[in-house]
PDB file of N, CA and C in Angstrom:
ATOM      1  N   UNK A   1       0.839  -1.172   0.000  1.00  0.00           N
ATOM      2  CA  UNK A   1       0.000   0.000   0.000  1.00  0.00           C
ATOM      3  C   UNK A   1       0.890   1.243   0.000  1.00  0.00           C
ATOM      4  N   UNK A   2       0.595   2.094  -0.946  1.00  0.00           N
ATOM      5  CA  UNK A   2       1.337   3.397  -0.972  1.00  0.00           C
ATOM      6  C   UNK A   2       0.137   4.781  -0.506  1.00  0.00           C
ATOM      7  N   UNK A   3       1.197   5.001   0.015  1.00  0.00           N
ATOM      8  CA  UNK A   3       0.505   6.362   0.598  1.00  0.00           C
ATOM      9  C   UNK A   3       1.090   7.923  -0.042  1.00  0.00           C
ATOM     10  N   UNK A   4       0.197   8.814  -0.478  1.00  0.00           N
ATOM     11  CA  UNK A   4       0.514  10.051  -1.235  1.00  0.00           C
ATOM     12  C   UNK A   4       0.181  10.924  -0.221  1.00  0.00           C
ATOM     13  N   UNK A   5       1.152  11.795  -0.570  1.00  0.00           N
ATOM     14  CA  UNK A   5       1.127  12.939   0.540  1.00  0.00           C
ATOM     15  C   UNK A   5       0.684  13.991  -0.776  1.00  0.00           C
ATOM     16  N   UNK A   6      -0.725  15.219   0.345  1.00  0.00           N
ATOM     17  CA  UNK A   6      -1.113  16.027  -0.564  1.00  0.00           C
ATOM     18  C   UNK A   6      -0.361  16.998  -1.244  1.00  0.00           C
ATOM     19  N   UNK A   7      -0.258  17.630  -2.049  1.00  0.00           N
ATOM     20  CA  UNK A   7       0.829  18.766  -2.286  1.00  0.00           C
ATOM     21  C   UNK A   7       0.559  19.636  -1.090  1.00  0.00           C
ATOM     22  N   UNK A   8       1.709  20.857  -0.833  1.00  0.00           N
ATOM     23  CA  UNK A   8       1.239  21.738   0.110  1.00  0.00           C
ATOM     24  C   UNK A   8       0.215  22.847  -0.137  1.00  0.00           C
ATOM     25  N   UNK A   9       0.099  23.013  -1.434  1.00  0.00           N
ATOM     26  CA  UNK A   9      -1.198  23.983  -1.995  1.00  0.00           C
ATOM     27  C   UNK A   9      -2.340  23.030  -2.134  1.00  0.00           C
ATOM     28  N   UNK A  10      -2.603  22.577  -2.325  1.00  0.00           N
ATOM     29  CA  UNK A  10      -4.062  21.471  -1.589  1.00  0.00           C
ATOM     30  C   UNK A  10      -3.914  21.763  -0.014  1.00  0.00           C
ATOM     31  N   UNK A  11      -3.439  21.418   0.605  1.00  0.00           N
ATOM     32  CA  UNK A  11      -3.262  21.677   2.101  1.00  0.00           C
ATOM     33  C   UNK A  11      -3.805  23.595   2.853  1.00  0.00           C
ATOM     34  N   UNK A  12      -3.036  23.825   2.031  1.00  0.00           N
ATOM     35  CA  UNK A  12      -3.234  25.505   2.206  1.00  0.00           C
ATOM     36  C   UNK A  12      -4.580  26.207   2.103  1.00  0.00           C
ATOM     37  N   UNK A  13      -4.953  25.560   0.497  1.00  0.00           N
ATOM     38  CA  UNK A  13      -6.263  25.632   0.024  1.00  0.00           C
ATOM     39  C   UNK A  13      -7.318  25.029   0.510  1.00  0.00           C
ATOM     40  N   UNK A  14      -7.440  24.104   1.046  1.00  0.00           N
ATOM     41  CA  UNK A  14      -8.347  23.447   2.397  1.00  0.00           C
ATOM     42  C   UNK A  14      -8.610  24.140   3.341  1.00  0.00           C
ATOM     43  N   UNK A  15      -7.224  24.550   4.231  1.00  0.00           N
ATOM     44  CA  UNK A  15      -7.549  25.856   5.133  1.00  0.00           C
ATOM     45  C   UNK A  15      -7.951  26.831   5.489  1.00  0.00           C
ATOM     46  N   UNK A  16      -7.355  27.237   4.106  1.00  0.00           N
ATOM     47  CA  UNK A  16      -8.005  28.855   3.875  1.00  0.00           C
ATOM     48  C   UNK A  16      -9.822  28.501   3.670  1.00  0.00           C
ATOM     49  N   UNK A  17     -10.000  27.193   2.999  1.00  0.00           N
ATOM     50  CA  UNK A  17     -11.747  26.815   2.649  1.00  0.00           C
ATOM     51  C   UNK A  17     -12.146  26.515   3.971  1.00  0.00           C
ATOM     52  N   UNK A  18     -11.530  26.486   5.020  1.00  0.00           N
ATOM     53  CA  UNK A  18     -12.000  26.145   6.620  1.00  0.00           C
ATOM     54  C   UNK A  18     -11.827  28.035   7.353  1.00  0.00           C
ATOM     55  N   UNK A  19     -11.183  28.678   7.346  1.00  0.00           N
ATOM     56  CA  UNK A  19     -10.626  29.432   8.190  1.00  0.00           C
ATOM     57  C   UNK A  19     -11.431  30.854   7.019  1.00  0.00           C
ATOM     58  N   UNK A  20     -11.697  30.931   6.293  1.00  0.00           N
ATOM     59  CA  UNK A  20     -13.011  31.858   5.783  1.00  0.00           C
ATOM     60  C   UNK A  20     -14.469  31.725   6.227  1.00  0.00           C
ATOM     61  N   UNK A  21     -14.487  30.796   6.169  1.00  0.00           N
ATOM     62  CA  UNK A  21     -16.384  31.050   6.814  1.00  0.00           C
ATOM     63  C   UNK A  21     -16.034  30.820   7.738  1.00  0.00           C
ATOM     64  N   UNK A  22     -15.240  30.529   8.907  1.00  0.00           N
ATOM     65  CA  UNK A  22     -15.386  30.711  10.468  1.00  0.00           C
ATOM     66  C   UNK A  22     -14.890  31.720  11.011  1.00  0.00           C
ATOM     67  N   UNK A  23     -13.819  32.726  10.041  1.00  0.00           N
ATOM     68  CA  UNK A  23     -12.933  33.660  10.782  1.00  0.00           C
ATOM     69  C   UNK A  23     -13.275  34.798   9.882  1.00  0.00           C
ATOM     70  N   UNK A  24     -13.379  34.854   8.836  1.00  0.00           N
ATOM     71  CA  UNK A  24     -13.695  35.756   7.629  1.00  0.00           C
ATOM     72  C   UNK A  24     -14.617  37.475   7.860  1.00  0.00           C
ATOM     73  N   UNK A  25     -15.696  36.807   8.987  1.00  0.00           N
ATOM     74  CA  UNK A  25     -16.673  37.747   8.827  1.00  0.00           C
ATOM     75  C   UNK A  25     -16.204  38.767   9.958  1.00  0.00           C
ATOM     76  N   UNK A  26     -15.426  37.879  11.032  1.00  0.00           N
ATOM     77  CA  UNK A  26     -14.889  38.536  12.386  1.00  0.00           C
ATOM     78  C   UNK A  26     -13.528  39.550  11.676  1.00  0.00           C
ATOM     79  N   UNK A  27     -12.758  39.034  11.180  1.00  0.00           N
ATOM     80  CA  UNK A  27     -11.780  39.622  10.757  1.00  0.00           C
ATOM     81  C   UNK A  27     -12.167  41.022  10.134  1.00  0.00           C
ATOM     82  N   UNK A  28     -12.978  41.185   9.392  1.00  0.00           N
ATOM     83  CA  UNK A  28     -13.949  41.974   8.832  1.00  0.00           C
ATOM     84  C   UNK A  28     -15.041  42.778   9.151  1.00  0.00           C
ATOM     85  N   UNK A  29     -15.309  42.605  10.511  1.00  0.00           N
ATOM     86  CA  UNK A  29     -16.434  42.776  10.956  1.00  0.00           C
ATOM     87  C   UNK A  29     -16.853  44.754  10.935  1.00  0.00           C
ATOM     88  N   UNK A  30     -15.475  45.456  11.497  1.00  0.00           N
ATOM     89  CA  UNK A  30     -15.936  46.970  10.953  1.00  0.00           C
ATOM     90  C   UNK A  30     -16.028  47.634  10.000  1.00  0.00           C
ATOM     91  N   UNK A  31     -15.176  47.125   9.039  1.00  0.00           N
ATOM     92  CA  UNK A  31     -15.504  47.744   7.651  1.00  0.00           C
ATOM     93  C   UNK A  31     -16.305  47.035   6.553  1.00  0.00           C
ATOM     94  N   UNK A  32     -16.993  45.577   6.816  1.00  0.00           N
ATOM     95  CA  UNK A  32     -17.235  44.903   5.608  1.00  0.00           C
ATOM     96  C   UNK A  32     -16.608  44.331   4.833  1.00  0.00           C
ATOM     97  N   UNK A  33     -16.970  43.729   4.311  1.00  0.00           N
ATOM     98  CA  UNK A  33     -15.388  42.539   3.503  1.00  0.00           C
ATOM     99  C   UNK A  33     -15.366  42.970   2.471  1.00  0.00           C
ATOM    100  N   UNK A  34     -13.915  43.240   1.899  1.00  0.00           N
ATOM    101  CA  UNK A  34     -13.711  43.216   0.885  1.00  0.00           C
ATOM    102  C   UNK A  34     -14.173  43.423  -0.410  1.00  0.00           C
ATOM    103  N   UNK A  35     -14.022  44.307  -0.955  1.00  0.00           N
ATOM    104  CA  UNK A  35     -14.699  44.294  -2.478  1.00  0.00           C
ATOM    105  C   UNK A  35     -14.009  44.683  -3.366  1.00  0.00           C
ATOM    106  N   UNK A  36     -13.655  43.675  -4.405  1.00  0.00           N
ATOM    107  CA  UNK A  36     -14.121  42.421  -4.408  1.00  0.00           C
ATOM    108  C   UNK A  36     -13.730  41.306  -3.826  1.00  0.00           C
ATOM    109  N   UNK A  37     -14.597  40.350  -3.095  1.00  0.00           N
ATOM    110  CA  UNK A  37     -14.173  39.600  -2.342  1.00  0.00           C
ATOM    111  C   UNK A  37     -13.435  38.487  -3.081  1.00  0.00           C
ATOM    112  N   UNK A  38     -12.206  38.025  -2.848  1.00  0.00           N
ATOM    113  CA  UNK A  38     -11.738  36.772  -3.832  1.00  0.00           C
ATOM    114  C   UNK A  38     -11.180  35.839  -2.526  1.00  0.00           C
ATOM    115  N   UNK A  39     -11.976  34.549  -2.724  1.00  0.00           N
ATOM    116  CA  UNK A  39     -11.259  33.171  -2.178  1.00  0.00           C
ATOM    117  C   UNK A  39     -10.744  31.973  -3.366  1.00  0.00           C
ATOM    118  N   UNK A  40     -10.211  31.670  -2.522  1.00  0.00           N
ATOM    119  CA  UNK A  40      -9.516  30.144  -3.587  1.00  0.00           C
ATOM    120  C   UNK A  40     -10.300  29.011  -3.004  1.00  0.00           C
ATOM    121  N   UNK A  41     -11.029  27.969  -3.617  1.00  0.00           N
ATOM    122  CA  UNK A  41     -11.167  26.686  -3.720  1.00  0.00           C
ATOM    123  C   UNK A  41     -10.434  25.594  -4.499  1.00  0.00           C
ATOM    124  N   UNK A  42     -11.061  24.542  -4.586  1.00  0.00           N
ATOM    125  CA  UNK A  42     -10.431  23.455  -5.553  1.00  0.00           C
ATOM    126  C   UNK A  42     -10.461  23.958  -7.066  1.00  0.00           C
ATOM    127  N   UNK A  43     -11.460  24.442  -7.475  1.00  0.00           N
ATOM    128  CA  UNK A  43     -11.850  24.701  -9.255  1.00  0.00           C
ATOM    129  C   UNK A  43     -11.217  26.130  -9.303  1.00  0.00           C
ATOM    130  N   UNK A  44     -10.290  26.794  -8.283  1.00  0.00           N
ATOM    131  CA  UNK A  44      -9.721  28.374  -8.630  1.00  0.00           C
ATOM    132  C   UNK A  44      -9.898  29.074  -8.147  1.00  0.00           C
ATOM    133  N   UNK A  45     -10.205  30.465  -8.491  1.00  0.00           N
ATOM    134  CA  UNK A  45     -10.614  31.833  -8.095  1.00  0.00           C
ATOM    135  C   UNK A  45     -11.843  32.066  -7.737  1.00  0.00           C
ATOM    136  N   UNK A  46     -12.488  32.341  -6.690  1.00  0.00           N
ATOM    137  CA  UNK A  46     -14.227  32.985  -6.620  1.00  0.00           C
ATOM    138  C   UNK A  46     -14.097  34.337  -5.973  1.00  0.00           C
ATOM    139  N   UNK A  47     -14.829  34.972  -7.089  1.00  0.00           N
ATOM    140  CA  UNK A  47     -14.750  36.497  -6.550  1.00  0.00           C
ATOM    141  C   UNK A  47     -16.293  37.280  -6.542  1.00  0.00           C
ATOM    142  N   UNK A  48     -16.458  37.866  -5.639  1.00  0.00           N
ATOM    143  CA  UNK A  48     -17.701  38.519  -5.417  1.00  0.00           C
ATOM    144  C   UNK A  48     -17.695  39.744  -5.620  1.00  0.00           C
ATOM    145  N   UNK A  49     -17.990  40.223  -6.109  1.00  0.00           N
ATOM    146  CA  UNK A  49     -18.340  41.905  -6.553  1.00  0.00           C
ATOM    147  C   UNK A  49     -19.948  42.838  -6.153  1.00  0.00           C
ATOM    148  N   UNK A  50     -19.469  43.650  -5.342  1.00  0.00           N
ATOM    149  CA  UNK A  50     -20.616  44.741  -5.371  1.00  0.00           C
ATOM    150  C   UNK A  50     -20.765  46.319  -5.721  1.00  0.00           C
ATOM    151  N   UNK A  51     -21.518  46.820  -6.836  1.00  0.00           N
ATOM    152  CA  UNK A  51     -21.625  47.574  -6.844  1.00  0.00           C
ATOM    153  C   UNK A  51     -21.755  48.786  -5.958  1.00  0.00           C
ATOM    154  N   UNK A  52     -22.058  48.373  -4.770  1.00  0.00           N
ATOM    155  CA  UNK A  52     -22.520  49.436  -3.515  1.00  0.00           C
ATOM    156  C   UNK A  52     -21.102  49.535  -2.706  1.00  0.00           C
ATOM    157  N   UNK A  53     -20.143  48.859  -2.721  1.00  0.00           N
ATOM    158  CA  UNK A  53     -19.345  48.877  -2.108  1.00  0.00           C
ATOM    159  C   UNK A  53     -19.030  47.221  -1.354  1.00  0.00           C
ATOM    160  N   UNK A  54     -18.280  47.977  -0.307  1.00  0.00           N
ATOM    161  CA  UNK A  54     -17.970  46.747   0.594  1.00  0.00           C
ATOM    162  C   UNK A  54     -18.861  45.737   0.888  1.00  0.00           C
ATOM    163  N   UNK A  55     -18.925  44.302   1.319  1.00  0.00           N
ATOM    164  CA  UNK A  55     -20.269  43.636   1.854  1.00  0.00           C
ATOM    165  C   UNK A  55     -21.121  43.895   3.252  1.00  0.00           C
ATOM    166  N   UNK A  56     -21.340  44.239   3.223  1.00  0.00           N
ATOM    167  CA  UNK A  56     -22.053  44.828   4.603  1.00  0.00           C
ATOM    168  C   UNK A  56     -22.332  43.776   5.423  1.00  0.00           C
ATOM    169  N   UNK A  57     -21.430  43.411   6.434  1.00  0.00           N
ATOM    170  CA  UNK A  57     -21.541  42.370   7.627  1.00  0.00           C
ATOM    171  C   UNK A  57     -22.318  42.857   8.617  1.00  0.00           C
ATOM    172  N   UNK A  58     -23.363  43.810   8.717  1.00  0.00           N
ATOM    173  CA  UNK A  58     -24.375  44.129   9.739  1.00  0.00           C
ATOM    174  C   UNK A  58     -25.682  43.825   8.835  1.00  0.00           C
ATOM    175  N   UNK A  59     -25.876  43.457   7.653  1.00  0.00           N
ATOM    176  CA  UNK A  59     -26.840  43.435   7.355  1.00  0.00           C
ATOM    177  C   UNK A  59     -27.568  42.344   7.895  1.00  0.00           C
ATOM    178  N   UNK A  60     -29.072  41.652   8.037  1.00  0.00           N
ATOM    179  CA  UNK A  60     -29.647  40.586   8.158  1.00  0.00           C
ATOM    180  C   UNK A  60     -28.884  39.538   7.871  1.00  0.00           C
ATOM    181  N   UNK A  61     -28.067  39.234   6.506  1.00  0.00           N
ATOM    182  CA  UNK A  61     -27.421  38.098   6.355  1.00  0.00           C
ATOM    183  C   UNK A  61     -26.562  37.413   7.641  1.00  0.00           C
ATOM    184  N   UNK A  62     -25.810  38.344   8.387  1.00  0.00           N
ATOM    185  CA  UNK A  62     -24.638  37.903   8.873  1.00  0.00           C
ATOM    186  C   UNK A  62     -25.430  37.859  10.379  1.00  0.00           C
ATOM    187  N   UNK A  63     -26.711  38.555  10.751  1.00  0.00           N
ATOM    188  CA  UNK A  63     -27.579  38.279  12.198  1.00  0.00           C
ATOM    189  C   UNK A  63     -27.734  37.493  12.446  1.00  0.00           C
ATOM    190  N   UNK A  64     -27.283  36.850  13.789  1.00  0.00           N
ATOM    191  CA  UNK A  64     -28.470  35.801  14.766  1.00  0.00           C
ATOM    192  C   UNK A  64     -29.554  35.367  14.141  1.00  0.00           C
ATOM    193  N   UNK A  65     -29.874  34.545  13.584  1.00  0.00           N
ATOM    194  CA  UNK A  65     -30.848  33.742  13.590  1.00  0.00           C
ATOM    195  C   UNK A  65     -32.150  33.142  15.073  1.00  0.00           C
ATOM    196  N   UNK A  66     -31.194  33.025  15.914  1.00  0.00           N
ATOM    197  CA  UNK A  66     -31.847  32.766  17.033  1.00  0.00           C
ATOM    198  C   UNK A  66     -30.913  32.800  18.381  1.00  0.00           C
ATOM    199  N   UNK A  67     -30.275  31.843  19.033  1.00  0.00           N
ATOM    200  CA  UNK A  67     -29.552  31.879  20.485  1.00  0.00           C
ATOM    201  C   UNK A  67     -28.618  30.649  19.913  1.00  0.00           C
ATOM    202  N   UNK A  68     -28.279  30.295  18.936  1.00  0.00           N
ATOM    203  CA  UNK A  68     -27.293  29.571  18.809  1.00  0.00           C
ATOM    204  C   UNK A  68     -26.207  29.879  18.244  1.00  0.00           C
ATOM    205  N   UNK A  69     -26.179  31.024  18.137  1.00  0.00           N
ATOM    206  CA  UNK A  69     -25.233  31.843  16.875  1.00  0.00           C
ATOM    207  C   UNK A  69     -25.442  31.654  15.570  1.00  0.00           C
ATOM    208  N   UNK A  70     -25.861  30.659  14.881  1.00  0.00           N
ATOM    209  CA  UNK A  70     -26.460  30.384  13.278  1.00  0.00           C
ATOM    210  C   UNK A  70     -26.982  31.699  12.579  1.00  0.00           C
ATOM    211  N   UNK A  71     -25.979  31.648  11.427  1.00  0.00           N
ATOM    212  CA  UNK A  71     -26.950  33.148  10.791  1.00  0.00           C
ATOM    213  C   UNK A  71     -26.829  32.527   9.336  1.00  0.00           C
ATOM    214  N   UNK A  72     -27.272  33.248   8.499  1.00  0.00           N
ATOM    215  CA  UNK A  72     -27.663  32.484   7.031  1.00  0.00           C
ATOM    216  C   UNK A  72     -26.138  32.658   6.581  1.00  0.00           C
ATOM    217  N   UNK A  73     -25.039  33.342   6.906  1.00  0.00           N
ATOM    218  CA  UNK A  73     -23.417  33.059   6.764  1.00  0.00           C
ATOM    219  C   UNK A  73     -23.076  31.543   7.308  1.00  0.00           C
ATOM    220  N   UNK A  74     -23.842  31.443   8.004  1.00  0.00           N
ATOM    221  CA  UNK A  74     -23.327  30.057   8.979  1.00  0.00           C
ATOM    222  C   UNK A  74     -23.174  28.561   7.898  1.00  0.00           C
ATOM    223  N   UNK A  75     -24.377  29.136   6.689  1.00  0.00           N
ATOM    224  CA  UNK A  75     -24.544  27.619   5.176  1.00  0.00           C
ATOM    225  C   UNK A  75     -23.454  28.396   4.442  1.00  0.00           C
ATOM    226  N   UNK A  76     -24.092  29.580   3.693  1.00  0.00           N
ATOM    227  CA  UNK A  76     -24.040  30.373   2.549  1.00  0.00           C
ATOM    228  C   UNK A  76     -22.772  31.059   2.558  1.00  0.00           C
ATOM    229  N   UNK A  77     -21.760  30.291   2.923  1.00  0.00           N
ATOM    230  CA  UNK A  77     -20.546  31.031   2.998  1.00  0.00           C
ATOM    231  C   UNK A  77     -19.854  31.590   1.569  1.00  0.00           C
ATOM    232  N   UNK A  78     -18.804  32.687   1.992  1.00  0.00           N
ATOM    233  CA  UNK A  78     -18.100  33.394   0.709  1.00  0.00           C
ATOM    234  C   UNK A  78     -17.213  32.580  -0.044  1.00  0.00           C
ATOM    235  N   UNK A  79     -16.544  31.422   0.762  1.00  0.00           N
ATOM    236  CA  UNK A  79     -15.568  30.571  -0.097  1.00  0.00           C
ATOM    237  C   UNK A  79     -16.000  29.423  -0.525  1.00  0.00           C
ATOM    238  N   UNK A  80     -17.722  29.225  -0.529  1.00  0.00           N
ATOM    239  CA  UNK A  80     -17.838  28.355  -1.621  1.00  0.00           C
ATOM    240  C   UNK A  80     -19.251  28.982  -2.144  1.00  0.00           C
ATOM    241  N   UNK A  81     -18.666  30.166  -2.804  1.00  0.00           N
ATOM    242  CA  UNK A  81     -19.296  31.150  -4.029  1.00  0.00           C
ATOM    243  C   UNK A  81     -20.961  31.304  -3.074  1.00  0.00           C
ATOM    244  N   UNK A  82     -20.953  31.546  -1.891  1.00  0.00           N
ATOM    245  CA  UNK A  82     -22.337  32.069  -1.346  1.00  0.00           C
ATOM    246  C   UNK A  82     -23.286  30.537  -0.925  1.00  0.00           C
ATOM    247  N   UNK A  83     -22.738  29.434  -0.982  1.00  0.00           N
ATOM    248  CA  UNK A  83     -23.490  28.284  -1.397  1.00  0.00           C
ATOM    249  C   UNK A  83     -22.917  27.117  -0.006  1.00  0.00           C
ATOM    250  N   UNK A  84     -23.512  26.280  -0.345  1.00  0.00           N
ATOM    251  CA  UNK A  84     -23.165  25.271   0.615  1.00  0.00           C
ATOM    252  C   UNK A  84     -22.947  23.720   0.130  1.00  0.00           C
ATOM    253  N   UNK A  85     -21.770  22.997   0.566  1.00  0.00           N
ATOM    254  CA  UNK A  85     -21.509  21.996   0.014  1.00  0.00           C
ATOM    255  C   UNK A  85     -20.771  20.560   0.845  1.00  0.00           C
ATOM    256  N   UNK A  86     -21.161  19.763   0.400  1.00  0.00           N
ATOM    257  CA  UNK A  86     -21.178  18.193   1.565  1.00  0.00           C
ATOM    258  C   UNK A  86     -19.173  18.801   1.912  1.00  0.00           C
ATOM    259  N   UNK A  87     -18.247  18.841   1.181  1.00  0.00           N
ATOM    260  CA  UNK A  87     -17.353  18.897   1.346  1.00  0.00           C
ATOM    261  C   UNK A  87     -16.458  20.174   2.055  1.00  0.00           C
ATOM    262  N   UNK A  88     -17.094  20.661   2.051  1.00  0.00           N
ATOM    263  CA  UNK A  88     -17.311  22.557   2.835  1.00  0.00           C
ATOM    264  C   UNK A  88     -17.549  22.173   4.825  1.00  0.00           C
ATOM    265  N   UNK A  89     -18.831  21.064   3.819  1.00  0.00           N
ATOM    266  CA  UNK A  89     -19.530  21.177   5.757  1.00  0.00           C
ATOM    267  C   UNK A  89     -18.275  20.082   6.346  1.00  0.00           C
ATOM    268  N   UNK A  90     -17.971  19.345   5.804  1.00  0.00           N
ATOM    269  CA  UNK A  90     -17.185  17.990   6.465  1.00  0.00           C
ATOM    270  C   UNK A  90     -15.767  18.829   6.281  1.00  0.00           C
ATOM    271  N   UNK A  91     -15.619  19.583   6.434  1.00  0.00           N
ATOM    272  CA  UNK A  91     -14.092  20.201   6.504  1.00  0.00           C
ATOM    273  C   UNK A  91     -14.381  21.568   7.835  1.00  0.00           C
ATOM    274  N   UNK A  92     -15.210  21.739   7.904  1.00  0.00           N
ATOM    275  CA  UNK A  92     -15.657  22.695   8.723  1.00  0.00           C
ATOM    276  C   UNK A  92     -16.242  21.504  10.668  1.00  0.00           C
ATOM    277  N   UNK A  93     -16.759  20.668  10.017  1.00  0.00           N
ATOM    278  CA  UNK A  93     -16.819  19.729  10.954  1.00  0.00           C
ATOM    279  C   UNK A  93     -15.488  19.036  11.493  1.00  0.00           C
ATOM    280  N   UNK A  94     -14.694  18.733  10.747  1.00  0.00           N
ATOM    281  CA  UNK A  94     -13.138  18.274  11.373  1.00  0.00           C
ATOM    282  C   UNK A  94     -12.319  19.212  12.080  1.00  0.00           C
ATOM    283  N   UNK A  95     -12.437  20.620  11.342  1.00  0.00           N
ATOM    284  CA  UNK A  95     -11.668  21.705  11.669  1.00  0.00           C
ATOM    285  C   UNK A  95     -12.274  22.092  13.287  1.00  0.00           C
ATOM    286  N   UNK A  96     -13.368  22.189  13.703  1.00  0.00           N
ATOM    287  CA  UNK A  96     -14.504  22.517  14.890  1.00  0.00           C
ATOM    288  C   UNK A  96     -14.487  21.483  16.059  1.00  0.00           C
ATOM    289  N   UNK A  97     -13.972  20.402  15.319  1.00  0.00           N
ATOM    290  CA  UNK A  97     -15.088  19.026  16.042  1.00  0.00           C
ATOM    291  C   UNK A  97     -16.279  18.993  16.426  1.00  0.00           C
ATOM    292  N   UNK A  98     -17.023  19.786  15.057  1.00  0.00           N
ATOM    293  CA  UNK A  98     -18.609  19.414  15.278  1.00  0.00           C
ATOM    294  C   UNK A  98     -19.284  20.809  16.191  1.00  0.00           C
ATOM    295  N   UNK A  99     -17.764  21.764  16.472  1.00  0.00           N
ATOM    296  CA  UNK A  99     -18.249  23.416  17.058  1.00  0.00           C
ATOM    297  C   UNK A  99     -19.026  24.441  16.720  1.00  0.00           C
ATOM    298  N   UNK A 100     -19.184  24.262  15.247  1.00  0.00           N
ATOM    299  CA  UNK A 100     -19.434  25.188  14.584  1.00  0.00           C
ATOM    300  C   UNK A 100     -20.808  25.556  14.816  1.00  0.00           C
ATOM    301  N   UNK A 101     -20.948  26.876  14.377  1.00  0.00           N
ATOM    302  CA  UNK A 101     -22.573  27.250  14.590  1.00  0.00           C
ATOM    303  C   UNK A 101     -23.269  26.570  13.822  1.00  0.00           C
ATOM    304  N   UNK A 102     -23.080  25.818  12.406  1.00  0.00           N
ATOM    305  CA  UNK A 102     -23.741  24.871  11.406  1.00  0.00           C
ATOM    306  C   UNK A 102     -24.638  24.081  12.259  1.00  0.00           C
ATOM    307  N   UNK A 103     -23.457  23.515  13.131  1.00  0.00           N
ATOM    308  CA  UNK A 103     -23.702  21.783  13.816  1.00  0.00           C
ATOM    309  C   UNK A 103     -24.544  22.212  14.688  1.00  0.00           C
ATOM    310  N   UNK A 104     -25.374  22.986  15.351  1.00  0.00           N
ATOM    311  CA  UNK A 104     -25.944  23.470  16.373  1.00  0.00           C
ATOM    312  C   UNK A 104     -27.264  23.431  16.323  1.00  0.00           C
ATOM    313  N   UNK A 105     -28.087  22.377  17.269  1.00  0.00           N
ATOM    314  CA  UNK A 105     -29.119  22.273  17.360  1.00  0.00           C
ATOM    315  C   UNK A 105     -30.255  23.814  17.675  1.00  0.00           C
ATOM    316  N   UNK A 106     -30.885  23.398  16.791  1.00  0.00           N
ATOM    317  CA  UNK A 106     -32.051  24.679  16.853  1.00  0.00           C
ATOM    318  C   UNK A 106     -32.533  25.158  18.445  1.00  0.00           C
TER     319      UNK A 106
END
């Protein structure tokens, strides 16, 4: 049995796909993120653009949902293009051990 070690940009690029939707919005939190926002995934470049400016991290999107911390950022994250995906959540679940506001019962 042979075992492959990942390159270190797969490695990097995993991280950064873990350490954006959990740290991203905090890092950001007084001025709004970035515009245009660009993360790296597996398929490349994703970049978000707004005409109005910066993304506005006080808007409804990024609010409480309820008392668990969950806000519609918590699925719909920026580094996988606003969307949510089996391989997103299971990298966010390893990275947490299951901490995350995602995993959090209603």
């Amino acid at each position: 049995m042979t075992t492959k070690r990942k390159p270190i940009r797969t490695v990097l690029l995993a991280l950064l796909g873990v350490a954006v939707p959990i740290l991203g919005v905090g890092l950001f939190a007084g001025s709004g993120l970035p515009n245009p926002l660009t993360t790296l995934d597996g398929s490349g470049i994703l970049s978000t653009y707004s005409t109005s400016g910066p993304i506005d991290v006080t808007n409804p999107f990024f609010q409480n949902l309820g008392t668990n911390g969950r806000t519609c950022n918590s699925c719909h994250v920026s580094s996988e293009a606003w969307t949510v995906s089996p391989h997103g959540i299971r990298e966010r679940f390893d990275a947490t051990r299951g901490t995350d506001p995602i995993f959090r019962p209603v």
